[in-house]
N, C-alpha and C. Protein backbone atom coordinates (compact mmCIF):
# COMPACT_ATOMS: atom_id res chain seq x y z
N UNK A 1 -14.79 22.69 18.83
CA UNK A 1 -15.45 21.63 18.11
C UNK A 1 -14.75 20.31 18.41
N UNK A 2 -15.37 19.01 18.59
CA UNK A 2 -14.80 18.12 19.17
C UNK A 2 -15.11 16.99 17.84
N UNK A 3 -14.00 16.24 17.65
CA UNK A 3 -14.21 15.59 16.66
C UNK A 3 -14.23 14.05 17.05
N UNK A 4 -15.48 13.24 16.88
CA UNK A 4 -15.42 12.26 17.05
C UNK A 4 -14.02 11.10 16.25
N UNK A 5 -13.80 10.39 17.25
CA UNK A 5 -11.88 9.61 16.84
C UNK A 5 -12.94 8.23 16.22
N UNK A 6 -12.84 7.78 14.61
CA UNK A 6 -12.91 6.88 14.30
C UNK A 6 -11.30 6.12 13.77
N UNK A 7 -11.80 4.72 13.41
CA UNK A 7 -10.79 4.37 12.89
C UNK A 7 -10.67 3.96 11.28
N UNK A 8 -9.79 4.56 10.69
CA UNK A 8 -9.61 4.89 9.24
C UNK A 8 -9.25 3.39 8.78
N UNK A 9 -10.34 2.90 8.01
CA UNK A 9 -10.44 1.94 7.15
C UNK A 9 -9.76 1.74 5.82
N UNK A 10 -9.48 0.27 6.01
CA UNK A 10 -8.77 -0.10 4.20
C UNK A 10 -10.06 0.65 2.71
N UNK A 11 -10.91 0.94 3.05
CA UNK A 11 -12.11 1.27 2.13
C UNK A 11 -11.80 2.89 2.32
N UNK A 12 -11.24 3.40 3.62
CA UNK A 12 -11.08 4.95 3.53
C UNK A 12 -10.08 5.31 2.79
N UNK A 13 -9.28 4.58 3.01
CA UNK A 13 -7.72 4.72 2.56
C UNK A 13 -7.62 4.84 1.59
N UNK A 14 -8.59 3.85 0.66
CA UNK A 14 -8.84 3.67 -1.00
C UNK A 14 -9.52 5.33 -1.55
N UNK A 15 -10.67 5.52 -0.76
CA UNK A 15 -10.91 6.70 -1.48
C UNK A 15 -10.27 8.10 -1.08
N UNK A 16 -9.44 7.60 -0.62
CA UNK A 16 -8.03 8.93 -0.06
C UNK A 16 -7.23 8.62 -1.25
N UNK A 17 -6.90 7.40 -1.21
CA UNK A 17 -5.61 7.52 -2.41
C UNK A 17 -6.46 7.57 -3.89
N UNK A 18 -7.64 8.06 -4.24
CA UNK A 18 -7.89 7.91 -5.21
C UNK A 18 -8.29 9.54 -5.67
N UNK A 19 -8.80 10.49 -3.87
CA UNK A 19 -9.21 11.98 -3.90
C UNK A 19 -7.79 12.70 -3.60
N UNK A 20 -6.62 11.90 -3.13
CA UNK A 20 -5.51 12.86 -3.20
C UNK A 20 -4.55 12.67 -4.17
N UNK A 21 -4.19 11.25 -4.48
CA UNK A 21 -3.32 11.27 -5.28
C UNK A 21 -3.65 10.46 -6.75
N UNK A 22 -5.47 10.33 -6.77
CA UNK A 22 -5.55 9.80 -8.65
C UNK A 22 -5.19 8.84 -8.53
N UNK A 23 -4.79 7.91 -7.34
CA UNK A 23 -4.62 6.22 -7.35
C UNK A 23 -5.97 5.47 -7.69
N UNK A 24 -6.39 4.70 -8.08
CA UNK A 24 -7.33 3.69 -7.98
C UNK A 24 -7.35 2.19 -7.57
N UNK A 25 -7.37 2.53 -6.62
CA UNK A 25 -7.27 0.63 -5.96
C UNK A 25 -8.53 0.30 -5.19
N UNK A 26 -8.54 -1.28 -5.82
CA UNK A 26 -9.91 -1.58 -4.88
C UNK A 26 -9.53 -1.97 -3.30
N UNK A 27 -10.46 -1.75 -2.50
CA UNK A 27 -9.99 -1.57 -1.09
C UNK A 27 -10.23 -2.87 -0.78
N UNK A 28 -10.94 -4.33 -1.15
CA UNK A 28 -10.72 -5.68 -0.81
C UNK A 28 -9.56 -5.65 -1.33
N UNK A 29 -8.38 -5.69 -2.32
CA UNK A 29 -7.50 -5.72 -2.67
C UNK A 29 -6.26 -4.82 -1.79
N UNK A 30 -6.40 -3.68 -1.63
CA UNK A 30 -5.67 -3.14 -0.68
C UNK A 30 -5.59 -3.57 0.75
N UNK A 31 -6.68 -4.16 1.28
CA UNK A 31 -6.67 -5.13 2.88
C UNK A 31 -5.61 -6.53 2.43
N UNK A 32 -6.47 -7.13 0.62
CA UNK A 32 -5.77 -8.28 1.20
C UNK A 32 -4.25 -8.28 0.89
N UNK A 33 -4.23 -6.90 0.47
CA UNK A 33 -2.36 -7.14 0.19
C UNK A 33 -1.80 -5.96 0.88
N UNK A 34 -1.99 -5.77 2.05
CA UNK A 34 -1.73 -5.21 3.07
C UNK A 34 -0.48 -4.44 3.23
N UNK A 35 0.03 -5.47 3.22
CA UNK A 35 2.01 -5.57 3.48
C UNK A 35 2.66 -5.41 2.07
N UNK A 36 2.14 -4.82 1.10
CA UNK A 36 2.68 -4.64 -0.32
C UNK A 36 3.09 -3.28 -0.12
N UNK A 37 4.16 -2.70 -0.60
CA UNK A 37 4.67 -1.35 -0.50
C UNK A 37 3.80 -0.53 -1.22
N UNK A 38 3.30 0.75 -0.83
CA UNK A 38 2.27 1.79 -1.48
C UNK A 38 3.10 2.19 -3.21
N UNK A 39 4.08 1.78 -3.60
CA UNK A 39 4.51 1.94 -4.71
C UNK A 39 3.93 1.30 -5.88
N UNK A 40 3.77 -0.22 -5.37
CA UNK A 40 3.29 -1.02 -5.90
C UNK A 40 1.86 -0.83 -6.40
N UNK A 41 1.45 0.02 -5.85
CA UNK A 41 -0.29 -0.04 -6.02
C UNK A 41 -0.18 1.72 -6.75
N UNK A 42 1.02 2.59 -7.00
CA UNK A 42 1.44 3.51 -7.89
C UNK A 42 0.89 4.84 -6.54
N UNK A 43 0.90 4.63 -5.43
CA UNK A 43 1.17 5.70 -4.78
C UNK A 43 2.76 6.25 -4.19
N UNK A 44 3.13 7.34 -4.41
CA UNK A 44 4.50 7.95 -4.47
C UNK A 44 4.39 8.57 -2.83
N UNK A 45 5.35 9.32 -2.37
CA UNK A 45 5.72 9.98 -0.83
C UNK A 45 4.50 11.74 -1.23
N UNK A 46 4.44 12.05 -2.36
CA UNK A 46 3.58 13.12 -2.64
C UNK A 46 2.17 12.58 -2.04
N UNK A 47 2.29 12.06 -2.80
CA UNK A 47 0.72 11.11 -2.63
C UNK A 47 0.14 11.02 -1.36
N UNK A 48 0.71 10.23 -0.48
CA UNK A 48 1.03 9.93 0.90
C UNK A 48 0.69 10.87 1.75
N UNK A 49 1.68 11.96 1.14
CA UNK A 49 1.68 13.38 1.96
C UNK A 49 0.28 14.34 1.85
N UNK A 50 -0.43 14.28 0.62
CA UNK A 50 -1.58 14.19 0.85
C UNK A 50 -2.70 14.07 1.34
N UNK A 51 -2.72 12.34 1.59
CA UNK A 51 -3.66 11.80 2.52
C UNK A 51 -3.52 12.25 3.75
N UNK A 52 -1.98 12.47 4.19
CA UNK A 52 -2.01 12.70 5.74
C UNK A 52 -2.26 14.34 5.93
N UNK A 53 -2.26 14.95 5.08
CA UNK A 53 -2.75 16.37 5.55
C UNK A 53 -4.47 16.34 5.40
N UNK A 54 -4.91 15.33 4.53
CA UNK A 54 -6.13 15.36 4.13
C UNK A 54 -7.19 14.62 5.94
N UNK A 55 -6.07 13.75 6.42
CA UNK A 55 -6.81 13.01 7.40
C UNK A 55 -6.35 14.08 8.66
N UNK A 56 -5.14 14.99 8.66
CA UNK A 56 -5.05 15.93 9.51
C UNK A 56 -6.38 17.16 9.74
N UNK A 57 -6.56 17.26 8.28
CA UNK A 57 -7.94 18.31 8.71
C UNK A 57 -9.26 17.94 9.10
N UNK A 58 -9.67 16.55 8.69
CA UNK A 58 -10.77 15.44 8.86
C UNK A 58 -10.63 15.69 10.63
N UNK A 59 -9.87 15.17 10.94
CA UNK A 59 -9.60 14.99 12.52
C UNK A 59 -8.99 15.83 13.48
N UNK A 60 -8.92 16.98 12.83
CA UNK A 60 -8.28 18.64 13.39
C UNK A 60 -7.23 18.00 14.64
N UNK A 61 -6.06 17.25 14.33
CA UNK A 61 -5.02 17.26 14.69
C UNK A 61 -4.04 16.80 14.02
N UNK A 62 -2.61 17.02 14.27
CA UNK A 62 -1.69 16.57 13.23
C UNK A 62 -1.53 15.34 13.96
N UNK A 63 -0.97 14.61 12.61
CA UNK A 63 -0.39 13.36 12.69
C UNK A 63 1.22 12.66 12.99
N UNK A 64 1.17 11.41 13.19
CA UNK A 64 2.80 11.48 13.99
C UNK A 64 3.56 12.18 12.54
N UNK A 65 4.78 12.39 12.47
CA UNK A 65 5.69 12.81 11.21
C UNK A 65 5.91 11.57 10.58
N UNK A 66 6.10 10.21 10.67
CA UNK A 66 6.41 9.01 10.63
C UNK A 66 5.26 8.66 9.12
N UNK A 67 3.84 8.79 9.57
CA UNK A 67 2.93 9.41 8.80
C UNK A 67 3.42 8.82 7.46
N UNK A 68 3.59 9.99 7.13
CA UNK A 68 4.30 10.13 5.48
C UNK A 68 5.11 9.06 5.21
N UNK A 69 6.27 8.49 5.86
CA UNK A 69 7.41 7.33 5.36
C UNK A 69 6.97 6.32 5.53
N UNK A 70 5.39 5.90 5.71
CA UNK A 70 5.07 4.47 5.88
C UNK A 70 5.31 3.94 4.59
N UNK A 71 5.86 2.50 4.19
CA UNK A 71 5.74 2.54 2.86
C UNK A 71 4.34 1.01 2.92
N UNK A 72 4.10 1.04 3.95
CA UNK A 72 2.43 0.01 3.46
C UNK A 72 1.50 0.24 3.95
N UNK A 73 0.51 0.01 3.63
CA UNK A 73 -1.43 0.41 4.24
C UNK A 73 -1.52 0.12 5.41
N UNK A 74 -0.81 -1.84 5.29
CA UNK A 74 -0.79 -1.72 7.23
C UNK A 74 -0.01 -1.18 7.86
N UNK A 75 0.99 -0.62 7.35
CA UNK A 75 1.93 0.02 8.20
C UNK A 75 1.06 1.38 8.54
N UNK A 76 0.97 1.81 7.31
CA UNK A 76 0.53 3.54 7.79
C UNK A 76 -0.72 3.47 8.55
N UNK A 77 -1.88 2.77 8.10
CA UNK A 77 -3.16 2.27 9.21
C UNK A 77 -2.54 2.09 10.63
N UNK A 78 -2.03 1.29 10.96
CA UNK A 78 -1.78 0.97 12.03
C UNK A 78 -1.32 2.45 13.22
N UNK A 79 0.01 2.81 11.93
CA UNK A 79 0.14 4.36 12.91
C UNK A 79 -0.47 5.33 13.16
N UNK A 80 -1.80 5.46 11.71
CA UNK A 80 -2.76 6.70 11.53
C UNK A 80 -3.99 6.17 13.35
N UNK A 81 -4.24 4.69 12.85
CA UNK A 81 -5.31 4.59 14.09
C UNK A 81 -4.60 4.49 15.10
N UNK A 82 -3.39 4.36 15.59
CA UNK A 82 -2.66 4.22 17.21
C UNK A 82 -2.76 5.29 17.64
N UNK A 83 -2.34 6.48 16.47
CA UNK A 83 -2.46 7.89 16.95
C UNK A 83 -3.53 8.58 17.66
N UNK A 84 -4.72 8.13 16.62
CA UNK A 84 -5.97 8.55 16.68
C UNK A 84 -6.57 8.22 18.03
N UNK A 85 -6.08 7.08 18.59
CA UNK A 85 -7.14 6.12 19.48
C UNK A 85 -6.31 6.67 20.72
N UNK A 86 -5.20 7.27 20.93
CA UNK A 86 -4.45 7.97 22.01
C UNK A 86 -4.53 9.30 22.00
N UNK A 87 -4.81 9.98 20.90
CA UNK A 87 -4.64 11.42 20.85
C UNK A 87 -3.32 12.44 20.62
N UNK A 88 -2.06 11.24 20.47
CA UNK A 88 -1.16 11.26 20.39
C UNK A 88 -0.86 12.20 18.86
């Protein structure tokens, strides 16, 4: 089965952190504060760890390990889609 490689949006991200870890953030708010640490917006390394197993099965490959210790949206976006868009 071949899985089409999109790229995971500030609007995906929101309803990841809201179906894995019970966060609620609005996703114009999560783009425009980008660079704010995922703490701040009350997501924890559990949380996190979540989404990335959640976007591991979405896209039937694992993700870098790095993954998990992002501590911001653009940080972890940036590594979730670099990955994605290389296959890496």
């Amino acid at each position: 089965m071949t899985t089409q490689v999109t790229q995971v949006t500030f609007k995906e991200l929101a309803t990841l952190m809201r179906q894995a870890a019970g966060v609620t953030v609005d996703p114009h708010d999560l783009e425009g504060r980008a660079d704010t640490p995922f703490a701040e917006f009350g997501l924890d390394s559990l949380g996190l760890l979540g989404i990335v197993g959640e976007l591991e099965n979405r896209h039937g490959r694992a993700l870098p390990t790095d993954a998990e210790r992002c501590k911001s949206p653009r940080a972890f976006l940036d590594l979730v889609n670099g990955s994605l868009a290389t296959g890496a």
